[in-house]
N, C-alpha and C. Protein backbone atom coordinates (compact mmCIF):
# COMPACT_ATOMS: atom_id res chain seq x y z
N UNK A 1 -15.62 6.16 -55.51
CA UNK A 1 -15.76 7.53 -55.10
C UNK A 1 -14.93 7.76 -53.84
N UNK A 2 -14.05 8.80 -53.97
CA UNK A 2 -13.33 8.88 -52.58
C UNK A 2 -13.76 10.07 -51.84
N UNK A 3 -13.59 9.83 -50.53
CA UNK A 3 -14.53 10.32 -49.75
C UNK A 3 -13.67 11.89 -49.11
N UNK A 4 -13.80 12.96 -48.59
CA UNK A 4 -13.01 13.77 -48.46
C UNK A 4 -12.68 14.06 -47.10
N UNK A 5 -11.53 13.73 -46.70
CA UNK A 5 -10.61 14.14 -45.79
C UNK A 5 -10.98 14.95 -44.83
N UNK A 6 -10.93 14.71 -43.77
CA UNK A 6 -11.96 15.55 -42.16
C UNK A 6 -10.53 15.92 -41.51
N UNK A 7 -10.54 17.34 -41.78
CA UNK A 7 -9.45 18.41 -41.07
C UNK A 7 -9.86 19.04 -39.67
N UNK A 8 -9.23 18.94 -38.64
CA UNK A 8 -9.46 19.92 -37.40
C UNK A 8 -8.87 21.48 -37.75
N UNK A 9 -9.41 22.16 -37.36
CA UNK A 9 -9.77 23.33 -37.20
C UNK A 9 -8.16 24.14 -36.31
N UNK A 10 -8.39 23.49 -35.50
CA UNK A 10 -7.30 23.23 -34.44
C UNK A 10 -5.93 23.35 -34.67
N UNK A 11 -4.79 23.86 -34.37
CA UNK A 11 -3.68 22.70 -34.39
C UNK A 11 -2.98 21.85 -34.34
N UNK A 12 -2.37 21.05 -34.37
CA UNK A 12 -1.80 19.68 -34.75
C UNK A 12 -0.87 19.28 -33.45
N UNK A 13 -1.42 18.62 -32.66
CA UNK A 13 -0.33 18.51 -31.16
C UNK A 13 0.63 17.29 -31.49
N UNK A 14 1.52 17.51 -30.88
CA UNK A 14 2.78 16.16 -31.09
C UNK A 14 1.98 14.85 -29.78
N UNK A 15 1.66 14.15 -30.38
CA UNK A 15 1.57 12.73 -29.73
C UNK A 15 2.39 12.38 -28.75
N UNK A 16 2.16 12.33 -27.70
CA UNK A 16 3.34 12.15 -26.00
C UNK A 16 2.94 10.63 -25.45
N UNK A 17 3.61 9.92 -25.79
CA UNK A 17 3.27 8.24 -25.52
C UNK A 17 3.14 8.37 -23.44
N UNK A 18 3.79 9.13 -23.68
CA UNK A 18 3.91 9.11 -21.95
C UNK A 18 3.23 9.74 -20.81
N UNK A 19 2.02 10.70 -21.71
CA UNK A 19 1.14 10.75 -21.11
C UNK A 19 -0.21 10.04 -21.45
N UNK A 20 -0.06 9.07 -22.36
CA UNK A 20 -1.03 8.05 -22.74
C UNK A 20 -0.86 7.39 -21.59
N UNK A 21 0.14 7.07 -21.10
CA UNK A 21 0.62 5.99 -20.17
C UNK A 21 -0.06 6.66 -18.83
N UNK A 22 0.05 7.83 -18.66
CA UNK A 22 -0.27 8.41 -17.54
C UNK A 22 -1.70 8.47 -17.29
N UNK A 23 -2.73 9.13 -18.68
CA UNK A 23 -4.20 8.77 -18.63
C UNK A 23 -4.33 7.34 -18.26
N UNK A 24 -3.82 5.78 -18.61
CA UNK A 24 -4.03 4.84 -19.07
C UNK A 24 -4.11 4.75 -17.29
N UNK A 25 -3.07 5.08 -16.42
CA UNK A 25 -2.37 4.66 -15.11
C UNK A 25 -3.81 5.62 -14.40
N UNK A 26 -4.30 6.25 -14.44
CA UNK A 26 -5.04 7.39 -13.73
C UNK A 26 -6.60 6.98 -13.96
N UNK A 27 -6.98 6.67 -14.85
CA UNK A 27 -8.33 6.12 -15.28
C UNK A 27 -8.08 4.86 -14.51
N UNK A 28 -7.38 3.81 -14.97
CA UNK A 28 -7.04 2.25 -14.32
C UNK A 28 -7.11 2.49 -12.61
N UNK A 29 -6.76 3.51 -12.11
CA UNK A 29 -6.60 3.63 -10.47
C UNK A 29 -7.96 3.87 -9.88
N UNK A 30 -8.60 5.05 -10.96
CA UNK A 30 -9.91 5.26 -10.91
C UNK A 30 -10.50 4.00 -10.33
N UNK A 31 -10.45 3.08 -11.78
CA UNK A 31 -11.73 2.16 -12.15
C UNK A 31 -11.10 1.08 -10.71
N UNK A 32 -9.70 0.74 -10.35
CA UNK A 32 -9.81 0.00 -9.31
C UNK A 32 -10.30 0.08 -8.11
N UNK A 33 -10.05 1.70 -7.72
CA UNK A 33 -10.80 2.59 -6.91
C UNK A 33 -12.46 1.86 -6.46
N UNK A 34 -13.25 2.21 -7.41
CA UNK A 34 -14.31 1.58 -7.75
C UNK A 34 -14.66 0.70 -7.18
N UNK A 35 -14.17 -0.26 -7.65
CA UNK A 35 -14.28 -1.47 -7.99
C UNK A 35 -13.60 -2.18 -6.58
N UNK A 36 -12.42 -1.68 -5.72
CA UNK A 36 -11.96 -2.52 -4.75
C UNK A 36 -11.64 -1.73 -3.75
N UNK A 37 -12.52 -0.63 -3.71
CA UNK A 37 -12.56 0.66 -2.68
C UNK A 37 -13.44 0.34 -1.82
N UNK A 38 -13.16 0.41 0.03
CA UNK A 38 -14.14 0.09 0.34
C UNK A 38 -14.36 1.66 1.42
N UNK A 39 -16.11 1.96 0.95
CA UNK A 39 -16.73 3.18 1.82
C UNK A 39 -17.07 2.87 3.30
N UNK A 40 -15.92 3.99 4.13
CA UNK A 40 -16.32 4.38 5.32
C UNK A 40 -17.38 5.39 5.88
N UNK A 41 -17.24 5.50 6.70
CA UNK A 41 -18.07 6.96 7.17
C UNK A 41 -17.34 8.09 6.93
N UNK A 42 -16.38 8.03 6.84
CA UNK A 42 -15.30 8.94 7.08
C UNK A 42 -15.32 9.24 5.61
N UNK A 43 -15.59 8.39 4.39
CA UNK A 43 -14.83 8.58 2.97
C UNK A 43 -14.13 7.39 2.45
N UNK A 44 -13.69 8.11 1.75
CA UNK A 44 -13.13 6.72 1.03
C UNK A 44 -11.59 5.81 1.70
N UNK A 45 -11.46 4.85 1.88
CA UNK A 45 -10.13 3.78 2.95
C UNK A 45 -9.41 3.48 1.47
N UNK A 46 -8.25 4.14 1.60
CA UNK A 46 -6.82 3.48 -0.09
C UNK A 46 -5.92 2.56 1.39
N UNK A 47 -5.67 1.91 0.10
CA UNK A 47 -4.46 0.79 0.87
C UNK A 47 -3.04 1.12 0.78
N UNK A 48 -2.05 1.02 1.27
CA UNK A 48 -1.14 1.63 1.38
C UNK A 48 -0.13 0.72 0.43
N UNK A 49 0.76 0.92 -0.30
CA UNK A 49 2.13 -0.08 -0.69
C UNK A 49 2.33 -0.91 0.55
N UNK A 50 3.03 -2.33 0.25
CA UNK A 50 3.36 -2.55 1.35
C UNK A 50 4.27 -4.30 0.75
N UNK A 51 5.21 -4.79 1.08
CA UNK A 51 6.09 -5.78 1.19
C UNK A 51 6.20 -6.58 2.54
N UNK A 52 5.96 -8.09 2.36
CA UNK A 52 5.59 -8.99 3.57
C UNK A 52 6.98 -10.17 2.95
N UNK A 53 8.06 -9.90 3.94
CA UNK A 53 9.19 -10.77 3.73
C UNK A 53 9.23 -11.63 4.89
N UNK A 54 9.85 -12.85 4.50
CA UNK A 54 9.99 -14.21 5.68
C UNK A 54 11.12 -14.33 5.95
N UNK A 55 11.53 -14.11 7.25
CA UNK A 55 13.02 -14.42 7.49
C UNK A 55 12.74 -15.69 8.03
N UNK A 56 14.47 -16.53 8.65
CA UNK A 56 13.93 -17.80 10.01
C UNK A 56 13.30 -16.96 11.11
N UNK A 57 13.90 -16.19 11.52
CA UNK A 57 13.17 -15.56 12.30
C UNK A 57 11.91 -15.01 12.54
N UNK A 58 11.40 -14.42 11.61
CA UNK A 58 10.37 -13.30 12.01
C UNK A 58 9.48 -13.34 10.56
N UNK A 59 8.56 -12.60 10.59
CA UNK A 59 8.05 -12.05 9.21
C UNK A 59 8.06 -10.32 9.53
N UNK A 60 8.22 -9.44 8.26
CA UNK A 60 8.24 -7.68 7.95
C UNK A 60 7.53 -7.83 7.06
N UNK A 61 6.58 -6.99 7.44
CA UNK A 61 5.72 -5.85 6.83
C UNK A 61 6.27 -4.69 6.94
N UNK A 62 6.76 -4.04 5.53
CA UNK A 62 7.20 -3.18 5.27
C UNK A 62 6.13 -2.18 4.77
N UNK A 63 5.48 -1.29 5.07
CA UNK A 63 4.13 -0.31 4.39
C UNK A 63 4.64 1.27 4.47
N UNK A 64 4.41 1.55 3.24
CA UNK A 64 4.92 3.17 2.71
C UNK A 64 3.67 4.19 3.48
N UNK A 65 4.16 4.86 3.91
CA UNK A 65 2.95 5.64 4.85
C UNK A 65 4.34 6.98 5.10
N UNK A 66 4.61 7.73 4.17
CA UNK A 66 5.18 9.25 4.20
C UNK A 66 4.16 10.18 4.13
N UNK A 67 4.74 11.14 5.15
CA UNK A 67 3.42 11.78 5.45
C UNK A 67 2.72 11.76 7.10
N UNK A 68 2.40 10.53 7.91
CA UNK A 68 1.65 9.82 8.17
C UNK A 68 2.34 9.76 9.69
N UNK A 69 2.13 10.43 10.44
CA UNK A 69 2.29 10.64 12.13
C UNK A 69 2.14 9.40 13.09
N UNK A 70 3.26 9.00 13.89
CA UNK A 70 2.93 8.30 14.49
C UNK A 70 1.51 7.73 15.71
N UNK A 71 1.18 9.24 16.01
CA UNK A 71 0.19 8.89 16.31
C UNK A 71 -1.37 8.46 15.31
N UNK A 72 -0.99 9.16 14.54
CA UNK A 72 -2.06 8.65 13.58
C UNK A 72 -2.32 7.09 13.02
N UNK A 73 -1.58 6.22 13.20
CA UNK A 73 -1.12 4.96 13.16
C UNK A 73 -1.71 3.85 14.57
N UNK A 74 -2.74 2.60 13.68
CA UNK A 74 -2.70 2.33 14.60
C UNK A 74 -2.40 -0.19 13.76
N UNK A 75 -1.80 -0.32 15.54
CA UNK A 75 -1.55 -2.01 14.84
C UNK A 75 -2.06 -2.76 15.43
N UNK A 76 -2.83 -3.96 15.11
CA UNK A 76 -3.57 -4.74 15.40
C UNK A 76 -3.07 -6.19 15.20
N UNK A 77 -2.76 -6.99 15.84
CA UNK A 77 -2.75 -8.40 15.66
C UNK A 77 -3.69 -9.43 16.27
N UNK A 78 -4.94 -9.70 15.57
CA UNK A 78 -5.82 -10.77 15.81
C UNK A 78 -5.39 -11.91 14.92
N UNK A 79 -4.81 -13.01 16.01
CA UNK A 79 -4.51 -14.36 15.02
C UNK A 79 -3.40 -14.08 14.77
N UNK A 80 -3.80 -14.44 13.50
CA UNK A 80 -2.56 -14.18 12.66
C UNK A 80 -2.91 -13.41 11.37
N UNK A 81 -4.25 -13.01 11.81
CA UNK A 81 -3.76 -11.37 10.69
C UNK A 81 -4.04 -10.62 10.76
N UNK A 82 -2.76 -9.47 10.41
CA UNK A 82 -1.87 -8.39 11.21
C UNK A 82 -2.76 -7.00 10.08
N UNK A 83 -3.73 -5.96 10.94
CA UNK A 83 -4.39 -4.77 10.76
C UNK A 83 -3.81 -3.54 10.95
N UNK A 84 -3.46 -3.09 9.89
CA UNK A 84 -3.12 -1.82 9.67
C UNK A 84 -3.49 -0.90 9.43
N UNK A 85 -3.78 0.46 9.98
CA UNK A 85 -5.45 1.64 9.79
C UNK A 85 -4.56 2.97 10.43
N UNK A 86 -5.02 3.50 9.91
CA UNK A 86 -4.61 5.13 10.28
C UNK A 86 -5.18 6.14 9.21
N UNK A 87 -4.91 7.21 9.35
CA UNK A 87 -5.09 8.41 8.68
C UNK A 87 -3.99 9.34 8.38
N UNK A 88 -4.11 9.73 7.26
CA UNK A 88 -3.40 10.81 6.73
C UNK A 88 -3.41 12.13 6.59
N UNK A 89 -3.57 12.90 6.87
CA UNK A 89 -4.00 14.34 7.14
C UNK A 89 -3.94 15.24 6.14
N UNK A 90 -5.27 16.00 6.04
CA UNK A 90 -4.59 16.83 4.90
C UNK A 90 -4.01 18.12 5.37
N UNK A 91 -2.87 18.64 4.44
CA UNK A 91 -2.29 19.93 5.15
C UNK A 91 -2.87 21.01 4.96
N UNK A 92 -3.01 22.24 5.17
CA UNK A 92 -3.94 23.21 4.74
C UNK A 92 -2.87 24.35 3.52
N UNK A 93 -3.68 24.22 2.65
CA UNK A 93 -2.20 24.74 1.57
C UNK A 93 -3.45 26.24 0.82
N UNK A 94 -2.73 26.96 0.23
CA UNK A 94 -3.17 28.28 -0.30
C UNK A 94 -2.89 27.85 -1.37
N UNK A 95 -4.20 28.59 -2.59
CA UNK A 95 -4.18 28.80 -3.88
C UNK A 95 -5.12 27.43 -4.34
N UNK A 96 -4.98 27.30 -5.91
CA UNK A 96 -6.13 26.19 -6.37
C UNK A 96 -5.14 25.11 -6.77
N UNK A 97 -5.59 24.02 -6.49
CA UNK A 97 -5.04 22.57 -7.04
C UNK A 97 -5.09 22.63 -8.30
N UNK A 98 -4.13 22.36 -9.36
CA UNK A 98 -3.88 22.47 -10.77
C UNK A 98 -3.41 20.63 -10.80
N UNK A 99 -3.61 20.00 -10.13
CA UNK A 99 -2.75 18.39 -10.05
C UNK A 99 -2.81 17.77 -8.66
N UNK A 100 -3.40 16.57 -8.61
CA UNK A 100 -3.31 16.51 -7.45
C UNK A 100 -3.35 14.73 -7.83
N UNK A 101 -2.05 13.94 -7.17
CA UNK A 101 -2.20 12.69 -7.32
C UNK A 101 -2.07 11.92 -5.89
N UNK A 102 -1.75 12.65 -4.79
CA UNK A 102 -1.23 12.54 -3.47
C UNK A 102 -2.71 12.19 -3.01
N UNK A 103 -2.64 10.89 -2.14
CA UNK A 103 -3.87 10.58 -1.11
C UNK A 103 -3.79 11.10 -0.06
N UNK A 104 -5.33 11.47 0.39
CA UNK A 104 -5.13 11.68 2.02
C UNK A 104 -6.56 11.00 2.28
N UNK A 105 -6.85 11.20 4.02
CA UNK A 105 -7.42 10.30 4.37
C UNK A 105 -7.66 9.13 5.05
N UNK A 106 -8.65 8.20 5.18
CA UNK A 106 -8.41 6.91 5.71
C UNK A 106 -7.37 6.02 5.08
N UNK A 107 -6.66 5.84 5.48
CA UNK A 107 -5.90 4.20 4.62
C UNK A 107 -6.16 2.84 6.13
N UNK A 108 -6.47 1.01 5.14
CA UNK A 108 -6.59 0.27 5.66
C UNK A 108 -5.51 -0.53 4.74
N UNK A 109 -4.18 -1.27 5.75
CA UNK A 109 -4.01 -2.68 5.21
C UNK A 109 -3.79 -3.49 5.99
N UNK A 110 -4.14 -5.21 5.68
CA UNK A 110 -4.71 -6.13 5.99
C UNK A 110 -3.67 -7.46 5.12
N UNK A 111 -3.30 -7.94 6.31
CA UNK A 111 -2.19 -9.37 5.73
C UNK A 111 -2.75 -10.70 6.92
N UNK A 112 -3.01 -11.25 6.16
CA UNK A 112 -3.27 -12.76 6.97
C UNK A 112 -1.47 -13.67 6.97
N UNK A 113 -1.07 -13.84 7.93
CA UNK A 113 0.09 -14.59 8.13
C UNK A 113 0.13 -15.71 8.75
N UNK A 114 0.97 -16.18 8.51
CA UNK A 114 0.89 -18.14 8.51
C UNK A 114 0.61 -18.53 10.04
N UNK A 115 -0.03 -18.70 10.70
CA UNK A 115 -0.56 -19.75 11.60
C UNK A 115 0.51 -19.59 13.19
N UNK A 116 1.80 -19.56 12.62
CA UNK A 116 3.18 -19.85 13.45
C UNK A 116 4.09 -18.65 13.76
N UNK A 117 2.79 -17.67 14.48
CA UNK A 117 3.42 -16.24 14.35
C UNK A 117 3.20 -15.89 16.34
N UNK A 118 4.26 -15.28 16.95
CA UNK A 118 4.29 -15.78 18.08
C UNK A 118 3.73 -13.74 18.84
N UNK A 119 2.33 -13.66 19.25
CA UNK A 119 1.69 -12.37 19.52
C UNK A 119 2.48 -11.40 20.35
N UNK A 120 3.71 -12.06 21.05
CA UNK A 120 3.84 -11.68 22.36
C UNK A 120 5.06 -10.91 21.82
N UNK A 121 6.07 -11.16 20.99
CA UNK A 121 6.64 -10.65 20.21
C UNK A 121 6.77 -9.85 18.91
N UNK A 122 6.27 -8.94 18.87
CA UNK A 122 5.55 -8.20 17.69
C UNK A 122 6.67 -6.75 18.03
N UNK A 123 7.18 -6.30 17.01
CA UNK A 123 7.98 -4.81 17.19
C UNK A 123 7.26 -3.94 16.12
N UNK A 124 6.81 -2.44 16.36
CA UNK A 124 7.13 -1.60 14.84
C UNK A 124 7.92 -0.26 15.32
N UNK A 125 8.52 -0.46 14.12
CA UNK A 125 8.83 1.14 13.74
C UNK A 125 8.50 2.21 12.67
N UNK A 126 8.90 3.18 12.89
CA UNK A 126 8.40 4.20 11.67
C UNK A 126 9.68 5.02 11.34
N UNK A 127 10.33 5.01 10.15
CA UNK A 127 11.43 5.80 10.03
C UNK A 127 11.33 5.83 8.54
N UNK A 128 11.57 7.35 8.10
CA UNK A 128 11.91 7.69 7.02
C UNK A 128 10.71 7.27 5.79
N UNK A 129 9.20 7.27 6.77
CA UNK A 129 8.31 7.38 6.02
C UNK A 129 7.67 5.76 5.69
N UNK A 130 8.68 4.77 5.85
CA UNK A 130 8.21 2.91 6.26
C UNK A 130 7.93 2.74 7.36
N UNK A 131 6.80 2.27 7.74
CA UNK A 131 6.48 1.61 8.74
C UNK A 131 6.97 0.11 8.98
N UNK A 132 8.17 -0.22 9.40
CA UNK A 132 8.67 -2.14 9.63
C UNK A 132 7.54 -2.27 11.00
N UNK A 133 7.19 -3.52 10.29
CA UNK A 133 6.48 -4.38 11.83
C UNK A 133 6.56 -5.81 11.25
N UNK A 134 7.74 -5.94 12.57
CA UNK A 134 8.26 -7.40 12.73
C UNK A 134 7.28 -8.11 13.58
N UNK A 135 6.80 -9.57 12.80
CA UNK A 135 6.27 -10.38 13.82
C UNK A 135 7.08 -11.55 14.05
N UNK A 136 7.68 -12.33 15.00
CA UNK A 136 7.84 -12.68 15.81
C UNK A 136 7.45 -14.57 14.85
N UNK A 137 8.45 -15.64 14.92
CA UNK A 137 8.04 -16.93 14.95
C UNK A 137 7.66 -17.45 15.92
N UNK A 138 6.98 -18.46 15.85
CA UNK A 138 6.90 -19.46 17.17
C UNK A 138 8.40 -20.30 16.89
N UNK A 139 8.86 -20.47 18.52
CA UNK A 139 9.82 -21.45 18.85
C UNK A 139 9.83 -22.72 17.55
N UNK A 140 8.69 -23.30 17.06
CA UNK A 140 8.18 -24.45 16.58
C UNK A 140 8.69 -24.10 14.87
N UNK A 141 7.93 -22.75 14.35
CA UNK A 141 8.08 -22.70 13.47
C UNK A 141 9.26 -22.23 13.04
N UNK A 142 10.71 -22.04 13.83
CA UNK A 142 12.29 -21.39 13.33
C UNK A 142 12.69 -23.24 12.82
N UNK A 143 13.75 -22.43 11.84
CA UNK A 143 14.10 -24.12 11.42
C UNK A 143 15.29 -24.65 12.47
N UNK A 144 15.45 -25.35 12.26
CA UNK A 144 16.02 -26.31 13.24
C UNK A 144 16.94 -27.07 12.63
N UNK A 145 18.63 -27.61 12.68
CA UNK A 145 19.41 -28.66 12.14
C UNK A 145 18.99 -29.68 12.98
N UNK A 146 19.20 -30.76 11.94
CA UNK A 146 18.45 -32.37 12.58
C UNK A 146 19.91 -32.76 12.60
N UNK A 147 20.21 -33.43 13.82
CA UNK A 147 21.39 -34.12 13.46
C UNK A 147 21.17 -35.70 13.09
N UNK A 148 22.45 -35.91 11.94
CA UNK A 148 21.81 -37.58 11.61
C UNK A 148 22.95 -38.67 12.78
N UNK A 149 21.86 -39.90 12.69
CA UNK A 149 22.30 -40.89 13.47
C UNK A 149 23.08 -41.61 12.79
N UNK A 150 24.01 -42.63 13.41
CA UNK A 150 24.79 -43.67 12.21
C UNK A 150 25.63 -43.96 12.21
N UNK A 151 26.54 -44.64 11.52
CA UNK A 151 27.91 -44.54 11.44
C UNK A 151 28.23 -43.72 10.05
């Protein structure tokens, strides 16, 4: 016996793989949200993008913070790991939000760095929406040529 065919009422929308991708990306941010969001007093703390490169010299933290006022920014180095916290402001805009994927708010990020990071030397800057903050090696930890003995 075959069973009969269940029609919508509706019309027939074209299938957009690319906003599957977009629900898929938006729910997933949600649920990490959740799940690895941590509550302030203030609301909710998002973590910012951010890239931690090793030169001989130094280590960069590179963190995306467009938007985001220098004074609103603040840096911390206990140890050796380097606290990043500020706020983002919201702007005051007219009419109703139809989309809104832009954070505002608290943001916290947080990098533990290797042991051989020298406090006294620490730089940041803010340009073009990156925050660079160079830390500084110890004398000990830059590499060094060994010269060999011998004939």
């Amino acid at each position: 016996m075959a069973l009969p065919a269940v029609r919508s009422s509706g019309p027939l929308g074209r299938w957009d793989p690319f906003r599957e991708f977009e629900d898929l990306y938006r729910d997933l941010g949600r649920w990490m949200e959740s799940v690895a969001g941590r509550v302030d007093e203030g609301g909710r703390l998002w973590s910012p993008l951010a890239d931690v490169t090793e030169t001989d010299e130094a280590y960069l933290v590179e963190v995306e913070l467009p938007g985001v006022k220098r004074d609103d920014i603040t840096i911390e180095l206990d140890g050796s790991e380097l606290a990043i916290g500020g706020e983002l402001k919201e702007t005051e805009r007219q009419g109703l939000f139809r989309h809104r994927t832009r954070r505002t708010g608290q943001f916290s990020y947080r990098v533990t760095l290797p042991h051989d990071v020298d406090a006294d030397k620490v730089q940041a800057d803010l340009a073009d929406g990156v925050l660079t903050v160079r830390v500084a090696k110890t004398e000990a930890a830059k590499p060094r040529r060994i010269a060999i003995n011998g004939k």
